[in-house]
N, C-alpha and C. Protein backbone atom coordinates (compact mmCIF):
# COMPACT_ATOMS: atom_id res chain seq x y z
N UNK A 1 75.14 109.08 101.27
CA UNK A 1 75.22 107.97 102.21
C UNK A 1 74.42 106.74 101.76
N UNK A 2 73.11 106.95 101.42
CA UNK A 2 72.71 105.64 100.86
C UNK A 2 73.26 105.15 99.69
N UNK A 3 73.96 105.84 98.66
CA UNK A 3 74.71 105.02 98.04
C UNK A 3 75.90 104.38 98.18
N UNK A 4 76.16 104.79 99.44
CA UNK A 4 77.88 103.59 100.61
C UNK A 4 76.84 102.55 100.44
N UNK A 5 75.81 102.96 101.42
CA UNK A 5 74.97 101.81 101.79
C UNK A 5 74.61 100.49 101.10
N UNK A 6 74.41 101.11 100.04
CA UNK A 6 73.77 100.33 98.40
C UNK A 6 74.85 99.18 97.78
N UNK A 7 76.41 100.36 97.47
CA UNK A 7 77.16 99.60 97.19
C UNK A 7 77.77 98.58 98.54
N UNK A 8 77.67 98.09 99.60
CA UNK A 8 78.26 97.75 100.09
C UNK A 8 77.11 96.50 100.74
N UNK A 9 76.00 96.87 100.46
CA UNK A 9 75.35 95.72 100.59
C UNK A 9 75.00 94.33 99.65
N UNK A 10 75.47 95.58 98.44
CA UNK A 10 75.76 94.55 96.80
C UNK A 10 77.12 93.70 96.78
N UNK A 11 78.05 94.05 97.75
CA UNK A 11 79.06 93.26 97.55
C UNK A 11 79.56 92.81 98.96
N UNK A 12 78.64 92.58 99.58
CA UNK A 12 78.98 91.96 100.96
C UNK A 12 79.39 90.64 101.19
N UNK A 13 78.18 89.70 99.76
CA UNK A 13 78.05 88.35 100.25
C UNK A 13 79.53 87.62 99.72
N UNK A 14 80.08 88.91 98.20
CA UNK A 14 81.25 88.50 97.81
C UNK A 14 82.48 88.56 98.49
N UNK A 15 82.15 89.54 99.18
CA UNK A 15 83.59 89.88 99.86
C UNK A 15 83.50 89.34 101.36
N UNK A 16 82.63 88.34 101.92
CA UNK A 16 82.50 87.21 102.95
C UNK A 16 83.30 86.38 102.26
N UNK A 17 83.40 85.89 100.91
CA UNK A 17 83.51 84.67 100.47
C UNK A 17 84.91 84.67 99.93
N UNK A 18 85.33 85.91 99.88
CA UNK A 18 86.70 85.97 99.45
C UNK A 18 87.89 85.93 100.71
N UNK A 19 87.07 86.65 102.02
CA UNK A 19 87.37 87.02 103.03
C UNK A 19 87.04 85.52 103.84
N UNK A 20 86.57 84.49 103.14
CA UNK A 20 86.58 83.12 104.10
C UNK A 20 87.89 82.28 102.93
N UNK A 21 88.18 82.08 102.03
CA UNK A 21 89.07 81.84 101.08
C UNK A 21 90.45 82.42 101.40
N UNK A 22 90.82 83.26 101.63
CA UNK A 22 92.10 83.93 102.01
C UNK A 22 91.95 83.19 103.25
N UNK A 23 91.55 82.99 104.11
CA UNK A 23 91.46 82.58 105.57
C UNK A 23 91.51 81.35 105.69
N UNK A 24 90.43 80.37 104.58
CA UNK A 24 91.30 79.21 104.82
C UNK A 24 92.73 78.66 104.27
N UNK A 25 93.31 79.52 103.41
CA UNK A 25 94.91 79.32 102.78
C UNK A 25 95.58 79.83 103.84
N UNK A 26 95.05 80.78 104.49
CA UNK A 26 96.16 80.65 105.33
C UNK A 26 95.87 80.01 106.52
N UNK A 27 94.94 79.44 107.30
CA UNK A 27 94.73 78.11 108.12
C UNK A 27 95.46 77.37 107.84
N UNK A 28 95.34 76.40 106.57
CA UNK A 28 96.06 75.28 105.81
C UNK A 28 97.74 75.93 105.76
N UNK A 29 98.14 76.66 105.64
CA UNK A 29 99.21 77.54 105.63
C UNK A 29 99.75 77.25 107.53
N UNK A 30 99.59 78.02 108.18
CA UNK A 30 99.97 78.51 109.53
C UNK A 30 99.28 78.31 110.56
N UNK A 31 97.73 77.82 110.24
CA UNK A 31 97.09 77.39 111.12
C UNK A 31 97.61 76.18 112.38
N UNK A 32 96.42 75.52 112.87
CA UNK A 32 96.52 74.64 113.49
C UNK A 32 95.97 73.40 113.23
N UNK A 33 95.42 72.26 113.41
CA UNK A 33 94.26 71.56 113.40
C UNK A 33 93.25 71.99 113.60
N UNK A 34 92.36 72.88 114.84
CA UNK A 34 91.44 73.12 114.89
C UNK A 34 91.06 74.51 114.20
N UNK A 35 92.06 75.37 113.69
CA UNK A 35 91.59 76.38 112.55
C UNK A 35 91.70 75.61 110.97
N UNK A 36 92.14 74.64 111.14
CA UNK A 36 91.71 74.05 109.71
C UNK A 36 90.65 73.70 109.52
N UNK A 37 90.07 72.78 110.78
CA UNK A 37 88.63 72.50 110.95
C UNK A 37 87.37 73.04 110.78
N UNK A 38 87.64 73.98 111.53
CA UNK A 38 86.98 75.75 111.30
C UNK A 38 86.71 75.92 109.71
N UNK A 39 87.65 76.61 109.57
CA UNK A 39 88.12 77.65 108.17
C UNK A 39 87.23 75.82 107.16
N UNK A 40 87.64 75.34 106.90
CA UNK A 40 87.18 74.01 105.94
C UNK A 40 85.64 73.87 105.80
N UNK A 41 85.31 74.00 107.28
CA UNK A 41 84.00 73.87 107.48
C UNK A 41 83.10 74.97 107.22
N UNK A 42 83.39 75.92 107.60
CA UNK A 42 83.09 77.37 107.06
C UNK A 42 83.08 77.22 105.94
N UNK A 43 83.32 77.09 104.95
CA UNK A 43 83.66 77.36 103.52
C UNK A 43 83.13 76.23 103.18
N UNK A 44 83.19 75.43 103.44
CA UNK A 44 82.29 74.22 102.73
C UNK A 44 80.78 73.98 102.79
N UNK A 45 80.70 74.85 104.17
CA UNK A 45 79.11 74.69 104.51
C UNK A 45 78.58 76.05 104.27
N UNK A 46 79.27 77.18 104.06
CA UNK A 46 78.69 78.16 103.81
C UNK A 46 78.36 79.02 102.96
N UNK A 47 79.86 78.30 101.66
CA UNK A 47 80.62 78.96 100.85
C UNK A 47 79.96 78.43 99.57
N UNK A 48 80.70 77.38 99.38
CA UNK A 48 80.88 76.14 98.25
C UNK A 48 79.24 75.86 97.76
N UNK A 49 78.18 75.78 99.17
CA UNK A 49 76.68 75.49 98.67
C UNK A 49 76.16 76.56 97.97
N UNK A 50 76.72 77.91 98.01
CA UNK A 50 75.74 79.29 96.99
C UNK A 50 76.10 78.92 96.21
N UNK A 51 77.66 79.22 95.54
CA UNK A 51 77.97 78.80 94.39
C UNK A 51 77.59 77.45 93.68
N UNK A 52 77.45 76.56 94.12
CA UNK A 52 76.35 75.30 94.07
C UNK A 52 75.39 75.69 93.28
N UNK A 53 74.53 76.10 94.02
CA UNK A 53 73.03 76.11 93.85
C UNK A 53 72.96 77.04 92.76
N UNK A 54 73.80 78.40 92.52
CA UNK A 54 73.63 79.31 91.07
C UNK A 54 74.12 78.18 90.07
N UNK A 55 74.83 77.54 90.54
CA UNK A 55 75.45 76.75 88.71
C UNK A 55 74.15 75.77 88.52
N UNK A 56 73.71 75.12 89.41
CA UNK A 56 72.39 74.31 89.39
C UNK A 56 71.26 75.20 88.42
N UNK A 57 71.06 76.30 89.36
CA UNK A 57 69.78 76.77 89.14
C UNK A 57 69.82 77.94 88.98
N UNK A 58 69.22 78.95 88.27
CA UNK A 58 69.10 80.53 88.09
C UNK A 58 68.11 81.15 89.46
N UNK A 59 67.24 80.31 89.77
CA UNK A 59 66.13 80.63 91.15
C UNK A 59 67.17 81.38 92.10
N UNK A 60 66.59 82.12 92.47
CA UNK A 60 66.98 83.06 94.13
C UNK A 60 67.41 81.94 94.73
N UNK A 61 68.41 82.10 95.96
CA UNK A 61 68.55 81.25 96.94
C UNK A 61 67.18 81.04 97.48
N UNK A 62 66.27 81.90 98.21
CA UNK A 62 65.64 81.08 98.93
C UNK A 62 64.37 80.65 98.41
N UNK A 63 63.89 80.92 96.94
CA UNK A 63 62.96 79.96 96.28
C UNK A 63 63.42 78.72 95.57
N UNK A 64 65.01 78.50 95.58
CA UNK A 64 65.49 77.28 94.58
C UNK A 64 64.81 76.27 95.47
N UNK A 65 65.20 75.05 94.21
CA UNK A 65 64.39 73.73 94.81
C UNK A 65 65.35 73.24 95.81
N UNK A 66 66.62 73.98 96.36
CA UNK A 66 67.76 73.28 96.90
C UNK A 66 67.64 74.18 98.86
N UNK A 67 66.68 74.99 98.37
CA UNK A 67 66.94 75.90 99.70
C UNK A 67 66.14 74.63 101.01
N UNK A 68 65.50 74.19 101.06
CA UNK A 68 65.65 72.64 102.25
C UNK A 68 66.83 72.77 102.47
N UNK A 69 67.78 72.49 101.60
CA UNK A 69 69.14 71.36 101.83
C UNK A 69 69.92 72.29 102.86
N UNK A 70 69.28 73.97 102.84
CA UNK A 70 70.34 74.74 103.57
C UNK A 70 70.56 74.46 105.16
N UNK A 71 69.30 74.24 105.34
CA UNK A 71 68.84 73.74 106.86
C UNK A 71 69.56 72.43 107.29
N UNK A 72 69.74 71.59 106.47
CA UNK A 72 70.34 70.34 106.82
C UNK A 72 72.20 70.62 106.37
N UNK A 73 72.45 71.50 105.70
CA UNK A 73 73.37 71.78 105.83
C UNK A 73 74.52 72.48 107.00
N UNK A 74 73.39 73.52 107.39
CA UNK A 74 73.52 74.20 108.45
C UNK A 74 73.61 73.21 109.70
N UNK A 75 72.53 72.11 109.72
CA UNK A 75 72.65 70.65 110.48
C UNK A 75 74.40 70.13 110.68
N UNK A 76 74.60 69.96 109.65
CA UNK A 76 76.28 69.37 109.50
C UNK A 76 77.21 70.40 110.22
N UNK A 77 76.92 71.58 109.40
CA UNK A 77 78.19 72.52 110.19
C UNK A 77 78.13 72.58 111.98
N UNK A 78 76.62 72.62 111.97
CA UNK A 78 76.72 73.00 113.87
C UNK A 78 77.23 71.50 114.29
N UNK A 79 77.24 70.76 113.94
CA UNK A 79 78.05 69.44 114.69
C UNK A 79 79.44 69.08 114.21
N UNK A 80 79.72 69.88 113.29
CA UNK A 80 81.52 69.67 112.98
C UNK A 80 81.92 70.71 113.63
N UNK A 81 81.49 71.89 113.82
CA UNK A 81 81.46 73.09 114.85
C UNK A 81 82.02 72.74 116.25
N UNK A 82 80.48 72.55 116.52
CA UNK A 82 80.49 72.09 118.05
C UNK A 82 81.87 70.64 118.47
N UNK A 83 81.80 69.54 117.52
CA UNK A 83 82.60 68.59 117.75
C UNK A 83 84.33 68.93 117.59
N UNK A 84 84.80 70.32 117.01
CA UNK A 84 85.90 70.80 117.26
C UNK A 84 85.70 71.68 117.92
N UNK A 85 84.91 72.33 118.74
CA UNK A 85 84.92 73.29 120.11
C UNK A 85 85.10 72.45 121.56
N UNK A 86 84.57 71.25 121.19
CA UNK A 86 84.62 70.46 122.37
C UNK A 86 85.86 69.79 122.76
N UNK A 87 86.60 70.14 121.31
CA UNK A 87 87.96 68.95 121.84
C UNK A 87 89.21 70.19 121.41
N UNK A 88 88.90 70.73 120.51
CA UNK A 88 89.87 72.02 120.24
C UNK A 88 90.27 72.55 121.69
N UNK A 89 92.09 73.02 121.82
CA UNK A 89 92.65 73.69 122.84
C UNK A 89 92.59 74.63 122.81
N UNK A 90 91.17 75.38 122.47
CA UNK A 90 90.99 76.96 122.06
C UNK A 90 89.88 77.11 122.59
N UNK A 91 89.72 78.57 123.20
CA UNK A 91 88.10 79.11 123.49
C UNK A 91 87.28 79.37 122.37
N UNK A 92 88.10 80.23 121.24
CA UNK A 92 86.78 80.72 120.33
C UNK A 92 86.19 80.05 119.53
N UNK A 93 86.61 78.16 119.46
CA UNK A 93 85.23 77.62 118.47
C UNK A 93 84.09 77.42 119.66
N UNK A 94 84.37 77.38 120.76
CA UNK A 94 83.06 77.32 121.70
C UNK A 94 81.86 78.86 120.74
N UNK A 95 82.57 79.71 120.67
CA UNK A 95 81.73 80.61 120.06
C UNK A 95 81.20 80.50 118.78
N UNK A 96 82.01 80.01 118.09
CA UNK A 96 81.79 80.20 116.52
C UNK A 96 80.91 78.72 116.57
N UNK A 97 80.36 77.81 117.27
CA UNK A 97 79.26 76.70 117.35
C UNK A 97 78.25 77.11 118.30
N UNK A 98 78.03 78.31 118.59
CA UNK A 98 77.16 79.15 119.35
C UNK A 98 76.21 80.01 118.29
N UNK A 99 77.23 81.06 118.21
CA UNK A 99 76.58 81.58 116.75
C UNK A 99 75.75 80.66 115.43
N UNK A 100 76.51 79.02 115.66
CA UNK A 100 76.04 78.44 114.14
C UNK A 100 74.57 77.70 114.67
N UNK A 101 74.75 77.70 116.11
CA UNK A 101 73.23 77.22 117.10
C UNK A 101 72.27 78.35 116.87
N UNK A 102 72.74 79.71 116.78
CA UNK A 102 71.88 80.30 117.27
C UNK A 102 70.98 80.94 115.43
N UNK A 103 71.95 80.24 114.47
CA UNK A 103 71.34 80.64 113.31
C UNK A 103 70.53 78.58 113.33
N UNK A 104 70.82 78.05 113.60
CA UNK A 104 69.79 76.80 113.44
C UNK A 104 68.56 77.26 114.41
N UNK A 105 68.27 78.09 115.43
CA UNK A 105 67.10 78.15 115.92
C UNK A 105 66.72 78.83 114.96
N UNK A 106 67.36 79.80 114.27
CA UNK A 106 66.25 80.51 113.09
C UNK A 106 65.59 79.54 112.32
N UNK A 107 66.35 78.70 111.48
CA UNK A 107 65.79 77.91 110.64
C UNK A 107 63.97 77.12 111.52
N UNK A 108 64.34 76.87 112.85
CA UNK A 108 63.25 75.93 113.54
C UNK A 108 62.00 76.91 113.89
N UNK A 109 62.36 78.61 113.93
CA UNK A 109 61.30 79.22 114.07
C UNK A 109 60.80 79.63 112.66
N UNK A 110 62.05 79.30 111.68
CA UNK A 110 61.14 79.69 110.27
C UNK A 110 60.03 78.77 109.22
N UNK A 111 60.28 77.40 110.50
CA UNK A 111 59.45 76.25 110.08
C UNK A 111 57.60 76.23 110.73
N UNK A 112 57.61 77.49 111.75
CA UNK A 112 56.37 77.10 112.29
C UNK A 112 55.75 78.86 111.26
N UNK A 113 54.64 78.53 110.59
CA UNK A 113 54.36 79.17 110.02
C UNK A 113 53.80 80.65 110.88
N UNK A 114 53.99 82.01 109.89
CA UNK A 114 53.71 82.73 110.84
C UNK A 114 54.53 83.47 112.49
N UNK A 115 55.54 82.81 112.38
CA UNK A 115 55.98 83.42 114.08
C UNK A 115 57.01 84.21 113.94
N UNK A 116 57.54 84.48 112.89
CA UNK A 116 58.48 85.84 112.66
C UNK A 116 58.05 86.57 110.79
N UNK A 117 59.06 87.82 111.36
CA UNK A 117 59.26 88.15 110.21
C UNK A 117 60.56 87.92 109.53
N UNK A 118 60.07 87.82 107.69
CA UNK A 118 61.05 87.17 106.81
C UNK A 118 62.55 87.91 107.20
N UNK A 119 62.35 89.13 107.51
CA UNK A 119 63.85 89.90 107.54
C UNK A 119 64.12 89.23 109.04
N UNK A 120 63.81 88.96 110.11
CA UNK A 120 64.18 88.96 111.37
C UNK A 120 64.94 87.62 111.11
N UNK A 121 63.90 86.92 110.36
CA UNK A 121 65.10 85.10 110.25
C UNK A 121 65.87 85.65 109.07
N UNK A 122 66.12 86.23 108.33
CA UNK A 122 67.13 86.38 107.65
C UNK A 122 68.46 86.76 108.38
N UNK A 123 67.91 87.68 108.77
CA UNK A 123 69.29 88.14 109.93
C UNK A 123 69.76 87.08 110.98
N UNK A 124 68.36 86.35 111.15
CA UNK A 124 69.27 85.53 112.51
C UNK A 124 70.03 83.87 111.69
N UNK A 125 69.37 83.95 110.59
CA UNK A 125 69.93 82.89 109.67
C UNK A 125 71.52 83.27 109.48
N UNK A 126 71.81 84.20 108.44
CA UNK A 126 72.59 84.92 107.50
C UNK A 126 74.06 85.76 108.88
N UNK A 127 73.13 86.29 109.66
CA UNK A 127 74.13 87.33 110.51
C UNK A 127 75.07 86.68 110.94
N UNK A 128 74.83 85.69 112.23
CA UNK A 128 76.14 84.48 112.70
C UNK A 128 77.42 84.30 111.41
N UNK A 129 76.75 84.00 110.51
CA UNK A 129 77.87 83.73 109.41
C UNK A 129 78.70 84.63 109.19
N UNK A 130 78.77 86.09 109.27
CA UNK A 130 79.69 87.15 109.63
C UNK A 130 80.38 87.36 111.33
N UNK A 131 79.33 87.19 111.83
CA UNK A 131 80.12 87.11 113.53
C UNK A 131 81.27 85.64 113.11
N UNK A 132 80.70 84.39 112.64
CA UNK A 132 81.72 83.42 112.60
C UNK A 132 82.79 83.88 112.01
N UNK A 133 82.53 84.20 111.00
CA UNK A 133 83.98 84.78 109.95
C UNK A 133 85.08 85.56 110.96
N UNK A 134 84.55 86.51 111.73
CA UNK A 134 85.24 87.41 112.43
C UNK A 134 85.94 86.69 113.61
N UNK A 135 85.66 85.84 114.04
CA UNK A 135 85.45 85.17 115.10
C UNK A 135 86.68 84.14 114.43
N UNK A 136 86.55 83.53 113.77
CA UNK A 136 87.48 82.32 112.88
C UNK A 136 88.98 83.22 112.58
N UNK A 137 88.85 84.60 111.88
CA UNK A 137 89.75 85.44 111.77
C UNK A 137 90.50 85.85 112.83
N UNK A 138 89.88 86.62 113.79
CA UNK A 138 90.17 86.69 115.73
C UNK A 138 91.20 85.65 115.31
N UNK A 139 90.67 84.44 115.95
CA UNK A 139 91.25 82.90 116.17
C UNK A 139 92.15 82.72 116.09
N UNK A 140 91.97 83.10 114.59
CA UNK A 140 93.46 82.45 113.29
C UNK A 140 95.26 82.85 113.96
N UNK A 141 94.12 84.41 114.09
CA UNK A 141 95.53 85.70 114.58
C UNK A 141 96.14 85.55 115.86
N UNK A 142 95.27 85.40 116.96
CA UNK A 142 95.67 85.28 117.78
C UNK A 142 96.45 83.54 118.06
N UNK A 143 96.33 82.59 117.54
CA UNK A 143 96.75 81.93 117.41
C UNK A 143 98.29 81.37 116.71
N UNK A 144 98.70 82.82 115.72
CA UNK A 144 99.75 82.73 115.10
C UNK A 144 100.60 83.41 116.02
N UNK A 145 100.02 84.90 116.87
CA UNK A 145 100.84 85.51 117.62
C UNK A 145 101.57 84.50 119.10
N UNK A 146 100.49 83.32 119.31
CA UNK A 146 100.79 82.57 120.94
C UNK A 146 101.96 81.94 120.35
N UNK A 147 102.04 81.17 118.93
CA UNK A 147 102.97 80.36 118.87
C UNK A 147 104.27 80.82 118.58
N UNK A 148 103.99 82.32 118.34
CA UNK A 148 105.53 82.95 117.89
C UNK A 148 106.25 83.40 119.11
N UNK A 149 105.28 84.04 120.10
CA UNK A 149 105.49 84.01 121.20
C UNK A 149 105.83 83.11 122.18
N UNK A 150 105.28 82.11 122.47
CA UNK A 150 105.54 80.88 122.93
C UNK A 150 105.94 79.24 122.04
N UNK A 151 105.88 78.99 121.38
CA UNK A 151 105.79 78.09 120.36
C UNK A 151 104.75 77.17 120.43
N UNK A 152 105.60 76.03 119.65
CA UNK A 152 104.18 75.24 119.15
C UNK A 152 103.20 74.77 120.66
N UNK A 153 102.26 74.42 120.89
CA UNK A 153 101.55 74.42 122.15
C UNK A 153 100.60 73.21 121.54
N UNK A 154 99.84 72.62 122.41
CA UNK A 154 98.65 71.12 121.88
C UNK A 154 97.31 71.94 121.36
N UNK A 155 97.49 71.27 120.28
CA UNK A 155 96.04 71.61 119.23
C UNK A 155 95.04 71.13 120.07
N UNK A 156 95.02 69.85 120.41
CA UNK A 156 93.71 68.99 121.22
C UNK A 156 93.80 68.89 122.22
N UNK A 157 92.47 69.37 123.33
CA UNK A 157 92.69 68.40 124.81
C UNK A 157 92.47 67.26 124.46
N UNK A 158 93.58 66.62 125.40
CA UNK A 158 93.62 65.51 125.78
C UNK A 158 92.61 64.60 126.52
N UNK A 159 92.22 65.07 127.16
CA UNK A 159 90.99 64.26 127.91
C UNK A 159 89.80 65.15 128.39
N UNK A 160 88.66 64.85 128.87
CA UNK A 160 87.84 65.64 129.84
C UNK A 160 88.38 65.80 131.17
N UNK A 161 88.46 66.92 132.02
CA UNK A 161 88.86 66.98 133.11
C UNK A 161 88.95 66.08 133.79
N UNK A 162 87.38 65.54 134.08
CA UNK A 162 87.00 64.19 135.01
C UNK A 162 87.55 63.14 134.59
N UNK A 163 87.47 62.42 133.20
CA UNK A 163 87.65 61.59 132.60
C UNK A 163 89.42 60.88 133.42
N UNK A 164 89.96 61.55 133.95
CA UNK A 164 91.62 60.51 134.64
C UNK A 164 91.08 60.13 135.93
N UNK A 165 89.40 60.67 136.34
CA UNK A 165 89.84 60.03 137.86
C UNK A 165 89.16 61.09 138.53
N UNK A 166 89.28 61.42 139.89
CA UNK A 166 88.82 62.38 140.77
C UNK A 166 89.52 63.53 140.46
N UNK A 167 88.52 64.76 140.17
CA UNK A 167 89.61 65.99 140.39
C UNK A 167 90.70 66.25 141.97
N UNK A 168 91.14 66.81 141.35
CA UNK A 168 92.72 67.19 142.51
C UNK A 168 92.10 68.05 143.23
């Protein structure tokens, strides 16, 4: 058993990254607007910066001279996140900019020296990024099944509830 364990923790971070790659071809493929948004952003903010930083630098991720930038990276995604959960005609980016909130409080408790341990912000850093994946995947699917079922339907709300006037 600890060698499942072993091998599968050695090839986790690869097979996230292959498993966010297939997902955005097929977004761009069958998706919608707001799973393109998703899937793009995912992969750009989560994906594209490891591979980055190894061609840069041989350093570990979190001693390179680039590991700052992750935090401000992580900055970008929770507001392209959140800014397609808010207007997306879908429930689950409300989640998947929840999860990417709840790995930016890691980063803000890993700034006050002393108040966790290194594994506890790792997990609360690192973990969301698998709930998102799953969560983006969910999405994708259930999103291909509404339109086959029903057809094409509006990518975007249209307005804020309030925003025409008095509610009815």
């Amino acid at each position: 058993m600890p060698e499942l364990l072993d091998f599968l923790n050695a090839y986790r971070a690869p097979a996230q990254h292959i498993a966010s790659l297939l997902l955005l071809a097929m977004a761009w493929r069958w998706g919608g607007g707001p799973e393109r948004w998703l899937t793009t952003t995912f992969v750009g903010t989560m994906v594209l910066p490891v591979y980055l930083t190894r061609w840069l630098t041989d350093a570990p991720l979190g001693v390179s001279p680039f590991s700052g930038y992750y935090t401000m990276i992580d900055v970008v995604a929770a507001g392209l996140f959140v800014g397609v959960a808010l207007n997306a005609n879908r429930n689950y980016p409300l989640w998947v900019a929840g999860f990417q909130i709840v790995a930016l409080g890691a980063h803000m408790v890993h700034a006050i020296p002393n108040s966790a341990s290194p594994l506890g912000i790792a997990i609360l850093v690192i973990g969301p990024s698998y709930c998102q994946l799953l969560l983006l995947g969910t999405g994708f699917i259930r999103h291909v099944q509404r339109q086959r079922r029903f057809g094409p339907y509006r990518e975007w709300r249209v307005s804020s509830p309030l925003a025409g006037g008095t509610p009815r």
